[in-house]
Each structure stands twice: as C-alpha cells, then as structure tokens.
Protein backbone atom coordinates (compact mmCIF):
# COMPACT_ATOMS: atom_id res chain seq x y z
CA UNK A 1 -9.28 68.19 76.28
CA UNK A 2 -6.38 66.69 78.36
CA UNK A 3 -5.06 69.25 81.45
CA UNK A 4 -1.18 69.43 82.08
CA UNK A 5 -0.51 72.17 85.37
CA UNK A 6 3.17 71.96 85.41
CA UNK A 7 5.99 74.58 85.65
CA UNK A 8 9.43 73.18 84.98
CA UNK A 9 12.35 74.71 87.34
CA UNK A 10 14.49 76.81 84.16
CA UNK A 11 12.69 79.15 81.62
CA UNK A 12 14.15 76.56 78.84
CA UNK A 13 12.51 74.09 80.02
CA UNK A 14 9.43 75.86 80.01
CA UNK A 15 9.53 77.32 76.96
CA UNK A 16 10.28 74.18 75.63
CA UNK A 17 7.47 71.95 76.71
CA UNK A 18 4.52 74.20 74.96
CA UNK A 19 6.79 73.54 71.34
CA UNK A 20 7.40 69.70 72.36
CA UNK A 21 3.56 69.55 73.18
CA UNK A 22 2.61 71.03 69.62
CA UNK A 23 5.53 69.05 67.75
CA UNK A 24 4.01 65.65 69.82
CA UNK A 25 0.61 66.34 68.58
CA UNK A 26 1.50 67.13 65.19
CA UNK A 27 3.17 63.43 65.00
CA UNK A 28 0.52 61.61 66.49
CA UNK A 29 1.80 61.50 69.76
CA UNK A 30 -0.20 63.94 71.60
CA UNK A 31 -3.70 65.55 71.61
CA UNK A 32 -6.04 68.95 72.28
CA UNK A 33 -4.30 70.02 75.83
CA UNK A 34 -4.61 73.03 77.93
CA UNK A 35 -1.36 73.75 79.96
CA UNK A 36 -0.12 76.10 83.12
CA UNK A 37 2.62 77.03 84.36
CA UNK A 38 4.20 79.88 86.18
CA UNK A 39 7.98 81.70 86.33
CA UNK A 40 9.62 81.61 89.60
CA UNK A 41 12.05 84.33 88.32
CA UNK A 42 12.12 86.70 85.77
CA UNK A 43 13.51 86.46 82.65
CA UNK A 44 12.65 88.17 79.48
CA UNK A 45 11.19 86.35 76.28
CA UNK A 46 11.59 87.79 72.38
CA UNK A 47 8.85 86.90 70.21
CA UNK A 48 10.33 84.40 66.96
CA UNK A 49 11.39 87.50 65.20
CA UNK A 50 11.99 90.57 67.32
CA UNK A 51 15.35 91.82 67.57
CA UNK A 52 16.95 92.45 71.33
CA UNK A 53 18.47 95.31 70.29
CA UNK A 54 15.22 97.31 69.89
CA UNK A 55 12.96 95.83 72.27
CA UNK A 56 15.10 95.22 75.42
CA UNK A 57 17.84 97.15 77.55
CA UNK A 58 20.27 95.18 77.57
CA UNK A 59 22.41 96.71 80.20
CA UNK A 60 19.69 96.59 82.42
CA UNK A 61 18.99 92.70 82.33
CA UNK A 62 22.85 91.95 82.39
CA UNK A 63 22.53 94.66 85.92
CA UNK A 64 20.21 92.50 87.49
CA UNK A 65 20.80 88.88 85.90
CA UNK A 66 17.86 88.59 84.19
CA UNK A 67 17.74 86.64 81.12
CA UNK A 68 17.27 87.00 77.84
CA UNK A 69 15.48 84.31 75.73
CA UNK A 70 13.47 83.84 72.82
CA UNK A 71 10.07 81.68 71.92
CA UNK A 72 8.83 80.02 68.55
CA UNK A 73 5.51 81.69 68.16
CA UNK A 74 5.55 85.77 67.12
CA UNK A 75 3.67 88.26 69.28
CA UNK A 76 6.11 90.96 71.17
CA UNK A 77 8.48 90.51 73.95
CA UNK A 78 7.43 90.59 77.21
CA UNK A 79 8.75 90.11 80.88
CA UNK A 80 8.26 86.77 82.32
CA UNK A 81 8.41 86.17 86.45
CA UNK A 82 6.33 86.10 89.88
CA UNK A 83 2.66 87.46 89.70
CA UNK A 84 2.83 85.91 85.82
CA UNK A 85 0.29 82.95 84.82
CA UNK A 86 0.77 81.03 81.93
CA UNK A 87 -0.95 79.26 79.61
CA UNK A 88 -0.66 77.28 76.19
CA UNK A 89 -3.40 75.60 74.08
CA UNK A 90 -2.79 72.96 71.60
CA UNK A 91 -5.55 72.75 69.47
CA UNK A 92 -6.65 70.38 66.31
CA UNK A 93 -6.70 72.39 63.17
CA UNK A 94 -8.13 69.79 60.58
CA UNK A 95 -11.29 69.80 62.55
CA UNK A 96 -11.90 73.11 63.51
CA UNK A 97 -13.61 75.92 60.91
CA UNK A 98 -13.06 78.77 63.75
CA UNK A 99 -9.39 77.67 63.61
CA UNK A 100 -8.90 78.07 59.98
CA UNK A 101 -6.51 81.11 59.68
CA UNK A 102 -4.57 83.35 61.94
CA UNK A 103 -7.57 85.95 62.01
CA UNK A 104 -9.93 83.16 62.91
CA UNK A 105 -8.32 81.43 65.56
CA UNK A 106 -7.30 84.86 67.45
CA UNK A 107 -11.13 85.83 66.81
CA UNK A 108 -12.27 82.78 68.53
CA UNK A 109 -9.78 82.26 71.06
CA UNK A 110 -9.59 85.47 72.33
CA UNK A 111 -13.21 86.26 72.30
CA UNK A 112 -13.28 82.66 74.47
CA UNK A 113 -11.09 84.10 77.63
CA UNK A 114 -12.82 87.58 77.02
CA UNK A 115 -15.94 85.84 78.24
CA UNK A 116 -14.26 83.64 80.90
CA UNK A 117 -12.29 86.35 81.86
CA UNK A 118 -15.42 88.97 82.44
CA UNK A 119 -17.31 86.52 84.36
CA UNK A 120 -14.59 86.08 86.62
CA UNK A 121 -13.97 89.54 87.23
CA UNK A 122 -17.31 90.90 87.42
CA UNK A 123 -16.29 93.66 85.02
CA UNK A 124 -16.10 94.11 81.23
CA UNK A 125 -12.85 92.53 79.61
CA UNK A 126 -12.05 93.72 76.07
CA UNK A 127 -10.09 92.65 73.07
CA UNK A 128 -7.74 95.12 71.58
CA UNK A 129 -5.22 95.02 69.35
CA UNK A 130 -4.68 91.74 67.82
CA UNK A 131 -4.52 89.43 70.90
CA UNK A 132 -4.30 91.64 73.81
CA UNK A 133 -7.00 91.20 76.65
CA UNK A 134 -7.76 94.72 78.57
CA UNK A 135 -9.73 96.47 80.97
CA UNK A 136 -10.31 100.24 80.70
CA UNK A 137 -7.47 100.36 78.11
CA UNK A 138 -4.83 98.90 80.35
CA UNK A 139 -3.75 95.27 79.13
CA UNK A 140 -3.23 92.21 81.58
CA UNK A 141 -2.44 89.70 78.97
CA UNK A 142 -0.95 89.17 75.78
CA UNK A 143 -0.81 85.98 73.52
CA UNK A 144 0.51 84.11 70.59
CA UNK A 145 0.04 81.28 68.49
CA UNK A 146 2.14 79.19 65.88
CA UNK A 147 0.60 77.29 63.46
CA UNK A 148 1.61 73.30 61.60
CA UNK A 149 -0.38 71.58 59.73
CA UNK A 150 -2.75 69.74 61.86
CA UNK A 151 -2.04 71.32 64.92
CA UNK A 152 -1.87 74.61 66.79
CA UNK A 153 -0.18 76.55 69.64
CA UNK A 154 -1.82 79.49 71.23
CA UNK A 155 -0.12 80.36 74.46
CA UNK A 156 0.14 83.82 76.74
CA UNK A 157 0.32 85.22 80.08
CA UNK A 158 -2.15 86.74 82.15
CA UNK A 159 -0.54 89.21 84.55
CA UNK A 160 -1.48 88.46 87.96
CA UNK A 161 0.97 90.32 90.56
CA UNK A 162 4.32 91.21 88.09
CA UNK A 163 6.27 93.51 89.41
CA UNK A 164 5.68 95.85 86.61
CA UNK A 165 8.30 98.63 87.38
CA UNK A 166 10.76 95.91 86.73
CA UNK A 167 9.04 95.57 83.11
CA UNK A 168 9.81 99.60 82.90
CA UNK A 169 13.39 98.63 83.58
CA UNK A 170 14.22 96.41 81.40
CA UNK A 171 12.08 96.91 78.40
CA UNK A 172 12.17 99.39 75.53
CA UNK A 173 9.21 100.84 74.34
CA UNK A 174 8.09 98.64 71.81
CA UNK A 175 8.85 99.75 67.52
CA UNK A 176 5.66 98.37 67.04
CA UNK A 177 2.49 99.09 68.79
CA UNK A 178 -1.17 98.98 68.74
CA UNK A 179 -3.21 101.90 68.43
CA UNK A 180 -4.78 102.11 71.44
CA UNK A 181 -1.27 102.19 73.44
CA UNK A 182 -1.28 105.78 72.76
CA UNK A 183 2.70 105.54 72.80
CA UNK A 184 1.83 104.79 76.71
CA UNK A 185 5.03 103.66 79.07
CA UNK A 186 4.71 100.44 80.09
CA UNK A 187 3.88 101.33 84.07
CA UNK A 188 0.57 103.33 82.39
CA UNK A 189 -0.03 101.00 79.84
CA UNK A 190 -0.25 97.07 81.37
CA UNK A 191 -2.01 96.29 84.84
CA UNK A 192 -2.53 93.33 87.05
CA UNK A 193 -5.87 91.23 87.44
CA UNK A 194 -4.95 90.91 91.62
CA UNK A 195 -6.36 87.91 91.39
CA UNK A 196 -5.02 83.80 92.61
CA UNK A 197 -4.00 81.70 89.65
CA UNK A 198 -6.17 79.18 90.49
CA UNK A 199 -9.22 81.20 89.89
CA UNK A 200 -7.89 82.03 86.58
CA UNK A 201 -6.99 78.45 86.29
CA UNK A 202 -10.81 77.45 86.91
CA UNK A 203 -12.55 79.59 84.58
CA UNK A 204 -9.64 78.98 81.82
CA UNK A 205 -10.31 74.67 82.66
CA UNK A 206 -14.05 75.34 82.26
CA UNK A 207 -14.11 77.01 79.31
CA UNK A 208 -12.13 74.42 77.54
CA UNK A 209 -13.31 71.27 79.28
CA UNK A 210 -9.59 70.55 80.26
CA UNK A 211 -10.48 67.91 82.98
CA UNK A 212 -8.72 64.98 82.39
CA UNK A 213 -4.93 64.67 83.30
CA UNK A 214 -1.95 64.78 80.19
CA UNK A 215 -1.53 60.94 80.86
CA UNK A 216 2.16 61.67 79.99
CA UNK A 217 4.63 64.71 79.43
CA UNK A 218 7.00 64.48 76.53
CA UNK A 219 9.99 64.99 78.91
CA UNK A 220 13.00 63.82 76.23
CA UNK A 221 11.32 65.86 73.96
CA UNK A 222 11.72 69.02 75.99
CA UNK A 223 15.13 68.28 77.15
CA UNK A 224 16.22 68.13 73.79
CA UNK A 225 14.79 71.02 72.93
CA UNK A 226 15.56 73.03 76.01
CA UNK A 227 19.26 72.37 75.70
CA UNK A 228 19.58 71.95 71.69
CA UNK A 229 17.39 75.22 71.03
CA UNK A 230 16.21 77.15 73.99
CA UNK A 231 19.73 77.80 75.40
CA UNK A 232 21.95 78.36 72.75
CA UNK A 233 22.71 82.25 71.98
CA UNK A 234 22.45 81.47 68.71
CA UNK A 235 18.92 80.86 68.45
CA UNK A 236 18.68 83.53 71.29
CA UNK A 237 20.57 86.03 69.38
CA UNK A 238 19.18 84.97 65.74
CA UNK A 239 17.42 88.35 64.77
C-alpha cells in the first residue's frame, strides 16, 4: 500500500484530495493508499446528507469565522482543527471478501485500528456504534466510508488535542445518536488520545503496510474539485 502524509493549506483542498484519490483509483489511475493529514484551523464538516440546520449553530460559527463545509462520504458532522489527525484509506473492493458490504468493511476496518489503537495505548480500545472508536465510553474517533465500484474510501479523525469546548460551541446535539451516547453533551461524551500524531501515524502505517511513497498526487484533480465542488454553497448548503 502506497503512503501519501500531506495536508493541503484550505479545508477544500483537503477534503478534496481523499475524493480525487478514490475517483483516480476507480479509473485506473491510482492504487490501495493510506493518507494523513491534519487541519491548521477549524472548520466544521457535514456528513453527504446531514442538514446544517439541525446539526450546527450557525450563529456561533459565523461569531467566530469558522466554516461550514460538507464531505462525500455519510457519517455525522464533526469539528475539524488543531489536536485533529486525519486519515483516509482507499482500498480495492474487487479483491477483498472482508470489503464486500458496508457492514463488512466497517467490521474489518474498524476492528483493524481497534487493535493498532490498543497496542499503542496500552489500554483497551472499543468499537461502538457503527464506526466510532472509544475508551471507557468516551469516543476519540469517528469514521466514514463511500463506496464505487472497484474502489473504496474509508476516512476519519482521531482526536488528538481538539479543543473540545469549541466542539460544545458550535455543534448541536446530534438528531441521531448511538445508544451508548446516553444523550451525553459533547464535552462528556468525546475525549482526546494526548498522544503525537506520529505515533498514531506509526501504528496506523504498520498495520496497513503503507511504506512506499504516493509516487504522485492528483493535484488538477483536487483543484477541480476543491473549487468546482468543495466551495460552492450550493453543494455546501444542498440538504
């Protein structure tokens, strides 16, 4: 599995590059690749088909200039910024029984960083709800995937050192919630790992065998997307 460790300077951008990577590999132009990257300020990300309106205050975010944007993949909103580490995974589906439907490929994935994630830690990591990783019922990351034909994207964050009282500011309690949130706010609810990237970034390479470079990024691709998608209100605004 190639390894791409870059963070592009706008939240487009970023968000961008893990759907160029995925629509790159599903033409042929791209292969099985495990990226980072990591938010120098915060912004706030929908998932596909949450609506703003419900999930986020606006008033808030428009207070302190944080932005508002919106991903391809499902999974909830969430607050993006310093003390954040992300990840995305492009992975081969025709090849791949444990990738064969949604339930599968969270099974396997998540059970995956679950392991890597424990032996890091020294401490017992657990998977609840659909994707969410947790320890002692407090989450410190949440992912995602969408799905094409012969390809996959499974990305989230793991929180490192967010400011989470600025996630209590700016984000509604969620309409939809697992059941071991316990209707929590989000201050007793998420926690941070304390933890450098680059230790997560270790254990994350290992597991995957991501040790040879991207040989090259599909920078026109993200562009494109970035400006024709990423940062129009209308795709922001959609739902």
């Amino acid at each position: 599995m190639k390894l791409l460790d870059q963070t592009f300077p706008t939240p487009e951008q970023n968000l961008a590059c893990d759907e160029a990577l995925l629509d790159c590999a599903e033409a042929g132009e791209g292969e099985e690749t495990l990226r980072f990257w990591e938010p120098a300020n915060p912004f706030v990300v929908l998932g596909h088909s949450n609506r703003s309106a419900r999930e986020v205050d606006a008033s808030a975010c428009e207070h302190l200039g944080i932005p508002v944007l919106r991903r391809c993949s499902g999974g909830g909103t969430v607050l993006q910024g310093p003390g954040c580490l992300n990840y995305a995974l492009i992975l081969r589906l025709d090849t791949a029984p444990t990738l064969a439907s949604v339930t599968q490929a969270n099974h396997f994935i998540m059970g995956r960083h679950r392991d890597a994630l424990s032996a890091l830690l020294c401490q017992p990591v657990e998977v609840e709800g659909v994707t969410d990783l947790v320890i002692a019922g407090r989450k410190f990351s949440g992912n995602a995937q969408r799905r094409k034909r012969h390809f996959l994207l499974f990305h989230g964050t793991f929180l490192l050192n967010l400011d989470l009282r600025l996630v209590e500011q700016v984000l509604l309690l969620p309409p939809k919630q697992p059941e071991y949130r316990g209707n929590r706010g989000h201050l007793d609810f998420l926690r941070n790992l304390h933890v450098s990237a680059a230790a997560v970034k270790e254990v994350l390479g290992a597991s995957w065998q991501a040790n040879l470079p991207l040989p090259s990024t599909p920078i026109q691709r993200i562009e494109h997307l970035a400006h024709a998608k990423y940062s129009l209100p209308a795709w922001t605004r959609k739902f």
